[in-house]
PDB file of N, CA and C in Angstrom:
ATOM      1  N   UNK A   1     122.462  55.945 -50.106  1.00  0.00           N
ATOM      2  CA  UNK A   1     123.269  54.888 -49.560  1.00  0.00           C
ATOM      3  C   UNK A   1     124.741  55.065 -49.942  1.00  0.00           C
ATOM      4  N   UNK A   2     124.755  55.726 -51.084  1.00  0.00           N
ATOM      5  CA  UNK A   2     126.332  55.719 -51.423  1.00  0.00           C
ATOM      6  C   UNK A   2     127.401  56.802 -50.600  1.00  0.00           C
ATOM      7  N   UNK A   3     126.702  57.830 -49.785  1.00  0.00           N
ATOM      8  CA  UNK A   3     127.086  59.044 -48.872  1.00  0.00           C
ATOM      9  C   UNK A   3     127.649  58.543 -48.020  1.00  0.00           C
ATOM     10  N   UNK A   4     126.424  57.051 -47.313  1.00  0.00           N
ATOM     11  CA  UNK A   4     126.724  56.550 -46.181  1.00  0.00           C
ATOM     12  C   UNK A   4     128.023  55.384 -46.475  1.00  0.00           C
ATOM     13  N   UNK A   5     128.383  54.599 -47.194  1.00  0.00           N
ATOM     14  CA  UNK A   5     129.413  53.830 -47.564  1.00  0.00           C
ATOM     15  C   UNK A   5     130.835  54.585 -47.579  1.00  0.00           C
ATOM     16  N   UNK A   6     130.381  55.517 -48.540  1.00  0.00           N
ATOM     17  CA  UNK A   6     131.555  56.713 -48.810  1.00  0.00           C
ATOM     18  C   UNK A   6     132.360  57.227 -47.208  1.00  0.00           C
ATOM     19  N   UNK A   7     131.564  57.658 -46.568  1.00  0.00           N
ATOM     20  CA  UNK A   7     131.813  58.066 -45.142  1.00  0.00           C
ATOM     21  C   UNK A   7     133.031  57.054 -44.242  1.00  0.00           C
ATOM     22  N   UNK A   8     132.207  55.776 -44.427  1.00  0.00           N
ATOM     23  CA  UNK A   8     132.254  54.615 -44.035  1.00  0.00           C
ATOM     24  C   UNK A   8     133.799  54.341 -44.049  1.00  0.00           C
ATOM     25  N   UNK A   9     134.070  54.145 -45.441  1.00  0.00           N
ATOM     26  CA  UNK A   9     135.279  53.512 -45.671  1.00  0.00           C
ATOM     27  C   UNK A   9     136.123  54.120 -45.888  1.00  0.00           C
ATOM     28  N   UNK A  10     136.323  55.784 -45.968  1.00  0.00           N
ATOM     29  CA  UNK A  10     136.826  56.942 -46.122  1.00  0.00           C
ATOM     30  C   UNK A  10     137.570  56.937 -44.757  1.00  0.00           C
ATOM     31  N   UNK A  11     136.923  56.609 -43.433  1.00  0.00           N
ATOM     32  CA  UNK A  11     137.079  56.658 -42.481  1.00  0.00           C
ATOM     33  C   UNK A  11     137.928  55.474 -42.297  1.00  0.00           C
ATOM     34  N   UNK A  12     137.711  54.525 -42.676  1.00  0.00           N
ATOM     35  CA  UNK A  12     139.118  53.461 -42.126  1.00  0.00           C
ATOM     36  C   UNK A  12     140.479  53.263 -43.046  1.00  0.00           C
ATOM     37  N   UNK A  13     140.270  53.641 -44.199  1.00  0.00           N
ATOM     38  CA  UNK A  13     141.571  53.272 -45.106  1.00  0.00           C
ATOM     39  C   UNK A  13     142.490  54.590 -44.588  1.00  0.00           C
ATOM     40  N   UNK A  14     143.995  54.224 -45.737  1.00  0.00           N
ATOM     41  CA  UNK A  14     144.981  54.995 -45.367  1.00  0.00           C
ATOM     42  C   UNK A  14     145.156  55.993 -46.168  1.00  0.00           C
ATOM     43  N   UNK A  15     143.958  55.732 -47.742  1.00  0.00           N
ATOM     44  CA  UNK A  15     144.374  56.288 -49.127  1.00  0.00           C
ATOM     45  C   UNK A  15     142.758  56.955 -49.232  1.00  0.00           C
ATOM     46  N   UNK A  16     142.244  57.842 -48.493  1.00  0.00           N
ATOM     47  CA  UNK A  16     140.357  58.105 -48.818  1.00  0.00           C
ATOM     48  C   UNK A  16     140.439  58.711 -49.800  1.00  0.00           C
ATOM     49  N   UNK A  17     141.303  59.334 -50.552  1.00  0.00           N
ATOM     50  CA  UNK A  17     141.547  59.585 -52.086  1.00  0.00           C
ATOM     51  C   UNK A  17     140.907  58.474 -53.225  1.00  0.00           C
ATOM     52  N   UNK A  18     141.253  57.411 -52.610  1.00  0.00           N
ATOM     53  CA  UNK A  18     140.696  56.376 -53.867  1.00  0.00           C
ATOM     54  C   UNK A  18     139.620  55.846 -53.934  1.00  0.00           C
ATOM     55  N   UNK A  19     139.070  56.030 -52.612  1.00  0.00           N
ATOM     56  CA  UNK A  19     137.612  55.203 -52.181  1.00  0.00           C
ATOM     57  C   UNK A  19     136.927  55.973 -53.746  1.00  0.00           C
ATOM     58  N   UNK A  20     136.247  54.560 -54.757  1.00  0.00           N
ATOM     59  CA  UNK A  20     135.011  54.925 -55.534  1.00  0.00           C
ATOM     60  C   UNK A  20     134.033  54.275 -54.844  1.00  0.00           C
ATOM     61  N   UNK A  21     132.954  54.664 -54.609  1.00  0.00           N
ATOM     62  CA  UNK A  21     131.527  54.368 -54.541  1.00  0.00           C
ATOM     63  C   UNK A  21     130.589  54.523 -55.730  1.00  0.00           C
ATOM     64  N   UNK A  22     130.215  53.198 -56.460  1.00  0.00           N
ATOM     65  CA  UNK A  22     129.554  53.617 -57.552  1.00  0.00           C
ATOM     66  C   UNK A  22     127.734  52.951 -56.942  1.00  0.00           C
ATOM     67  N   UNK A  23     126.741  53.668 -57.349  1.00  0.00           N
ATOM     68  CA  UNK A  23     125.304  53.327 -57.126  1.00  0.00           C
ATOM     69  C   UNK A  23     124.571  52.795 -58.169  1.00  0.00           C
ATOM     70  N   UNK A  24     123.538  51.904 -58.299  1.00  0.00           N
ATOM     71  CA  UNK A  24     122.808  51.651 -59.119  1.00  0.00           C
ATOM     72  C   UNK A  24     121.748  51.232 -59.131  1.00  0.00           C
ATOM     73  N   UNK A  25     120.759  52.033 -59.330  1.00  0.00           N
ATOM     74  CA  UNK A  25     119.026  51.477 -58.541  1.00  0.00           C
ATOM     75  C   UNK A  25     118.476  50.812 -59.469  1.00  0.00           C
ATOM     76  N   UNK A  26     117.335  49.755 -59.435  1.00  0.00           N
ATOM     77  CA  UNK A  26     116.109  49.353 -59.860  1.00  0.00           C
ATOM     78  C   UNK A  26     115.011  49.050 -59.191  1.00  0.00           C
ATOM     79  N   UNK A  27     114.239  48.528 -59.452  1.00  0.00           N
ATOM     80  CA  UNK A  27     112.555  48.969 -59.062  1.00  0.00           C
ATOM     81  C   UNK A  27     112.724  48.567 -57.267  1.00  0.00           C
ATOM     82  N   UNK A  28     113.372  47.456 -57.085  1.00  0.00           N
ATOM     83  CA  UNK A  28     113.161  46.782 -55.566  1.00  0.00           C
ATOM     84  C   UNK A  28     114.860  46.744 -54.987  1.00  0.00           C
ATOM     85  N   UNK A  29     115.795  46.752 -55.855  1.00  0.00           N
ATOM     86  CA  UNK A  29     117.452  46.894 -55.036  1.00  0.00           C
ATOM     87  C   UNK A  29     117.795  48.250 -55.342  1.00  0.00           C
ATOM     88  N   UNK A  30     119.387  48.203 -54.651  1.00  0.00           N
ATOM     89  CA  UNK A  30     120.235  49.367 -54.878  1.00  0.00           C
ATOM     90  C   UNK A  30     121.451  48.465 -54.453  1.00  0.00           C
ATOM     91  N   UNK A  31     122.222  48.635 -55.674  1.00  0.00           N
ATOM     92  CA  UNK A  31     123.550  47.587 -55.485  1.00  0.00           C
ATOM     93  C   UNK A  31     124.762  48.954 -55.573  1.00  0.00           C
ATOM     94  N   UNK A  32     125.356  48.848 -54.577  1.00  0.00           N
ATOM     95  CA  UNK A  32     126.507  50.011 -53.921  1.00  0.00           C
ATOM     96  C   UNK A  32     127.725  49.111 -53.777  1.00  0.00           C
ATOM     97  N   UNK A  33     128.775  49.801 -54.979  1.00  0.00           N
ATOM     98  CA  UNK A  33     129.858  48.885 -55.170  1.00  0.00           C
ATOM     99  C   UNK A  33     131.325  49.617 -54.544  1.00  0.00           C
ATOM    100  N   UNK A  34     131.979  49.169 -54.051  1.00  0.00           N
ATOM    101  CA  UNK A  34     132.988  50.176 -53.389  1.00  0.00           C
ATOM    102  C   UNK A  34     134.657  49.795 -53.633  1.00  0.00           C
ATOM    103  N   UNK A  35     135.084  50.756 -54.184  1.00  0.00           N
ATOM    104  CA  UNK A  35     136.708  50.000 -54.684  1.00  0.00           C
ATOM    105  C   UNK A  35     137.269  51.154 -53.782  1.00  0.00           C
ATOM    106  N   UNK A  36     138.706  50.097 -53.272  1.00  0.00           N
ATOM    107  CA  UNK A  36     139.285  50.712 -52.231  1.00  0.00           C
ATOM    108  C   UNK A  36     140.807  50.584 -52.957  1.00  0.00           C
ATOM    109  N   UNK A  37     141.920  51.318 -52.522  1.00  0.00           N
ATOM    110  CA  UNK A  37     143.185  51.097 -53.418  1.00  0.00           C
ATOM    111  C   UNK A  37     143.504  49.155 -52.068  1.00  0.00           C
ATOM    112  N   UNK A  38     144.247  48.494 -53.183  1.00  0.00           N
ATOM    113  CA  UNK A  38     144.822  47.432 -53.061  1.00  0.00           C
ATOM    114  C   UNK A  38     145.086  47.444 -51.572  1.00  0.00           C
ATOM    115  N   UNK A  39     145.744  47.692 -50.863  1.00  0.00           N
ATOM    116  CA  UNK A  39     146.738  48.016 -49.842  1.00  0.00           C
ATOM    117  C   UNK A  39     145.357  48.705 -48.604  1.00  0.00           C
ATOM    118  N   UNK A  40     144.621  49.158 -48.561  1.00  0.00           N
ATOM    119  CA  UNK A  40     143.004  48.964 -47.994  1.00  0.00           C
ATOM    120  C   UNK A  40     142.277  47.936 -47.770  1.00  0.00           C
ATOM    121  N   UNK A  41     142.482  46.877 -48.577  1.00  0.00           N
ATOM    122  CA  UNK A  41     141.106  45.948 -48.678  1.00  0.00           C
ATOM    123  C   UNK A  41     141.457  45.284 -47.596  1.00  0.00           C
ATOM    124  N   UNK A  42     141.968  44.713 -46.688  1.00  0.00           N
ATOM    125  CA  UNK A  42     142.106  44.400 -45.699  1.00  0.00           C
ATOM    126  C   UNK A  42     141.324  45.091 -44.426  1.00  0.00           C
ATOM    127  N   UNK A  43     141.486  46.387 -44.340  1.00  0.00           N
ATOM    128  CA  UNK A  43     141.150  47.242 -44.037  1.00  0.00           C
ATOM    129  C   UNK A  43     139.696  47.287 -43.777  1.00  0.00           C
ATOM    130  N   UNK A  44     139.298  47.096 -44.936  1.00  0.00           N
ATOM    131  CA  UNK A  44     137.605  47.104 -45.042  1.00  0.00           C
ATOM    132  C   UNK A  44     136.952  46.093 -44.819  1.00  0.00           C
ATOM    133  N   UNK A  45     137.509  44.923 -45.503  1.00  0.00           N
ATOM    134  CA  UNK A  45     137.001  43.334 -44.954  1.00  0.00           C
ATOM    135  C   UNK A  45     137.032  43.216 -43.596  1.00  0.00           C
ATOM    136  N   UNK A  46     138.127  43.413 -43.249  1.00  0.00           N
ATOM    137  CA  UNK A  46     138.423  42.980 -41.789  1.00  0.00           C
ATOM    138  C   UNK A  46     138.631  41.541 -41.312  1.00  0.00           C
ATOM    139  N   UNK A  47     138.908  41.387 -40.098  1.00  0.00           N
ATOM    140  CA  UNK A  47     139.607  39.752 -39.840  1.00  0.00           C
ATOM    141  C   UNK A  47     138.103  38.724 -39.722  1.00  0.00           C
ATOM    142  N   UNK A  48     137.823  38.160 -40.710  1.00  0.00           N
ATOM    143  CA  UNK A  48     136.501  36.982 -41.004  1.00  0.00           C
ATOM    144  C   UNK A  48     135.502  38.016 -41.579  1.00  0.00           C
ATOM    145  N   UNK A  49     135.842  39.261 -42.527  1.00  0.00           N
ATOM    146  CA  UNK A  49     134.834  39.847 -42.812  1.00  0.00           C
ATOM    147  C   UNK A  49     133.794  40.655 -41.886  1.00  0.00           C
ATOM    148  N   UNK A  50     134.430  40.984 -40.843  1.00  0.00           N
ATOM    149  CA  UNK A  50     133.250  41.167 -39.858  1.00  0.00           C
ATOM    150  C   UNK A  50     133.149  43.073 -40.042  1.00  0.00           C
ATOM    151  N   UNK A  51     134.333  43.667 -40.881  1.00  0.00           N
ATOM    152  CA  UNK A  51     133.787  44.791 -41.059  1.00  0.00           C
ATOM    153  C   UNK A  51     133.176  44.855 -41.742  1.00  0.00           C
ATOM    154  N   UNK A  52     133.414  43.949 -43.115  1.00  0.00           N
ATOM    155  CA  UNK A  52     132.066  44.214 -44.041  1.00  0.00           C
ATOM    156  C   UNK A  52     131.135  43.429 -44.182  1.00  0.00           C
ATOM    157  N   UNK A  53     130.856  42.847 -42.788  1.00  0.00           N
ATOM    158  CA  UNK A  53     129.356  42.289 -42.832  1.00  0.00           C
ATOM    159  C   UNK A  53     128.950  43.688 -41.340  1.00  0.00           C
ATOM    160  N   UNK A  54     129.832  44.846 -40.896  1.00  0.00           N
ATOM    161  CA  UNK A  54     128.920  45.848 -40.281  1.00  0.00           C
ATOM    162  C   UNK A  54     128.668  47.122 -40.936  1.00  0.00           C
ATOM    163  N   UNK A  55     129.588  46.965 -42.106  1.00  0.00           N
ATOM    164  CA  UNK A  55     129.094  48.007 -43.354  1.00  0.00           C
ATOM    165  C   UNK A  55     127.938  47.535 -43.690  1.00  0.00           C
ATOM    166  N   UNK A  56     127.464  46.469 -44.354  1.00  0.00           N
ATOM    167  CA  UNK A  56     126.563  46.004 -44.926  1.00  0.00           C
ATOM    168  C   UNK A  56     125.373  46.238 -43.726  1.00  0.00           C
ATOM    169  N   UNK A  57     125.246  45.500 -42.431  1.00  0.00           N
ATOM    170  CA  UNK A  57     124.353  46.228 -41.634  1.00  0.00           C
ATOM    171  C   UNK A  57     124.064  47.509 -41.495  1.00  0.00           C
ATOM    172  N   UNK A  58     124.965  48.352 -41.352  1.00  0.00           N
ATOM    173  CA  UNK A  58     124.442  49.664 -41.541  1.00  0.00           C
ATOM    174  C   UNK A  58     123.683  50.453 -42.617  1.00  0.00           C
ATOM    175  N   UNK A  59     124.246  50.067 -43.822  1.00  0.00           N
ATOM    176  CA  UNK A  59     123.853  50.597 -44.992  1.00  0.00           C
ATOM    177  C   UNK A  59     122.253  49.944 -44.532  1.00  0.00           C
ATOM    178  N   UNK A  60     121.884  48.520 -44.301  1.00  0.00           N
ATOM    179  CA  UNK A  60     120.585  47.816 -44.233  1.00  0.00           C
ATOM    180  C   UNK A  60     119.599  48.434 -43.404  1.00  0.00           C
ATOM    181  N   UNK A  61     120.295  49.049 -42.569  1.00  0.00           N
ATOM    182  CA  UNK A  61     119.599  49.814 -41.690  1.00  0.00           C
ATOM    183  C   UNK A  61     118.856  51.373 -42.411  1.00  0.00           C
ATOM    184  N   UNK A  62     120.123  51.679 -42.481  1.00  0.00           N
ATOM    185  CA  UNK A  62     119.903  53.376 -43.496  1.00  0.00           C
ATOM    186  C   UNK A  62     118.600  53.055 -44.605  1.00  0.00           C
ATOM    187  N   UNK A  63     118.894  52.242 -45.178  1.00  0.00           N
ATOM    188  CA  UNK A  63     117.385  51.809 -46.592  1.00  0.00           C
ATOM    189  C   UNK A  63     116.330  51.263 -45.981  1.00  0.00           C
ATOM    190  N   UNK A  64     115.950  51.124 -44.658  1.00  0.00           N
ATOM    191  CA  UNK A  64     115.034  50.842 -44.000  1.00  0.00           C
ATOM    192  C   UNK A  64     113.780  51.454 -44.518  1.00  0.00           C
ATOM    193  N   UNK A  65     113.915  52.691 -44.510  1.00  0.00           N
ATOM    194  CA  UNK A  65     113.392  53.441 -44.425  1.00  0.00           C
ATOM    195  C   UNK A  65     112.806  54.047 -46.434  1.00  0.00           C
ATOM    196  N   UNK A  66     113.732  53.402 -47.312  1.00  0.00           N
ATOM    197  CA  UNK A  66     113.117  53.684 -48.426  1.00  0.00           C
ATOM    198  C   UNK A  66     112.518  52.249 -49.179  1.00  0.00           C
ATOM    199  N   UNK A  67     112.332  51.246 -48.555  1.00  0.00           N
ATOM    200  CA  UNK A  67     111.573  49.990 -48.489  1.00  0.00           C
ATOM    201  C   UNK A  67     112.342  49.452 -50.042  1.00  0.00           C
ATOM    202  N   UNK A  68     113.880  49.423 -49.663  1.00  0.00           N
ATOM    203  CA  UNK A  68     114.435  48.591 -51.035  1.00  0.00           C
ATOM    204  C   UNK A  68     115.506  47.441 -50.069  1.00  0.00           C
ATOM    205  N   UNK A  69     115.881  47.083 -50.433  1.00  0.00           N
ATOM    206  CA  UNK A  69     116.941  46.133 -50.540  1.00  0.00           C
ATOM    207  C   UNK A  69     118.295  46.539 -50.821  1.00  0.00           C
ATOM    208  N   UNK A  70     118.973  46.685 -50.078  1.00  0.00           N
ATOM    209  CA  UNK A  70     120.840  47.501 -50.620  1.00  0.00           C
ATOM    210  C   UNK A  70     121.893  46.173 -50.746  1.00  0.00           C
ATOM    211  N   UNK A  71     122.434  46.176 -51.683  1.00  0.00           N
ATOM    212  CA  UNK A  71     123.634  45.054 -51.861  1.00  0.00           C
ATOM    213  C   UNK A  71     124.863  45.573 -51.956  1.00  0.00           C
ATOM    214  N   UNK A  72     125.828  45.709 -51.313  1.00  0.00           N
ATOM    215  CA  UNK A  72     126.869  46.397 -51.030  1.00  0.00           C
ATOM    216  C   UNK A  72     128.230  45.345 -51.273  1.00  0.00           C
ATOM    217  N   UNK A  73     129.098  45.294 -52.350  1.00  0.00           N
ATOM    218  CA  UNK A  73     130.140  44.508 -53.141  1.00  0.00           C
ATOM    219  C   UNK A  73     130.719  45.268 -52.644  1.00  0.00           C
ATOM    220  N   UNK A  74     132.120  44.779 -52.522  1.00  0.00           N
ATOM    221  CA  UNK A  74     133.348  45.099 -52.176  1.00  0.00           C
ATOM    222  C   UNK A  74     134.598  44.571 -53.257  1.00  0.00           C
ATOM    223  N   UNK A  75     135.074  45.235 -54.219  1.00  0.00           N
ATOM    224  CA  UNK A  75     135.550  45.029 -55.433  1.00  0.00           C
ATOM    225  C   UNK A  75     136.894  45.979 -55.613  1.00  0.00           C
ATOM    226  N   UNK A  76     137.898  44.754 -56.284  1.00  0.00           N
ATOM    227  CA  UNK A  76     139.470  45.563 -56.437  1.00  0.00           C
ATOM    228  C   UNK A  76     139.585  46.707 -57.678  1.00  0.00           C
TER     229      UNK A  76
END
């Protein structure tokens, strides 16, 4: 999941140098945290959040398939 985020937001900011994607599994989640430089986060949220509620769909989609749960934060 973190390949697919990475991709993701690499692709819309101005700085894909800074994009971190950090991962962290347990038995039933995978919480995928993503820091973007300052001057991005706009960028990624988008106007009412609606990019990162289609990040978050996608990633939901992608873990379909390994029967967990993905939680995807968006953090400065």
């Amino acid at each position: 999941m973190k390949e697919v985020v990475e991709v993701i937001a690499k692709a819309l900011v101005d700085h894909p140098e800074e994009v971190q994607v950090t991962e962290t599994e347990n038995d039933r989640t995978i919480e995928v945290e993503l820091k973007v430089a300052a001057g991005d986060m706009g960028k990624v949220i988008g106007k009412q959040g609606r990019i990162a509620k289609a990040i978050r769909s996608v990633v939901k989609a992608a873990s379909s398939r390994e029967n967990k749960k993905v939680n995807v934060e968006i953090v400065q």
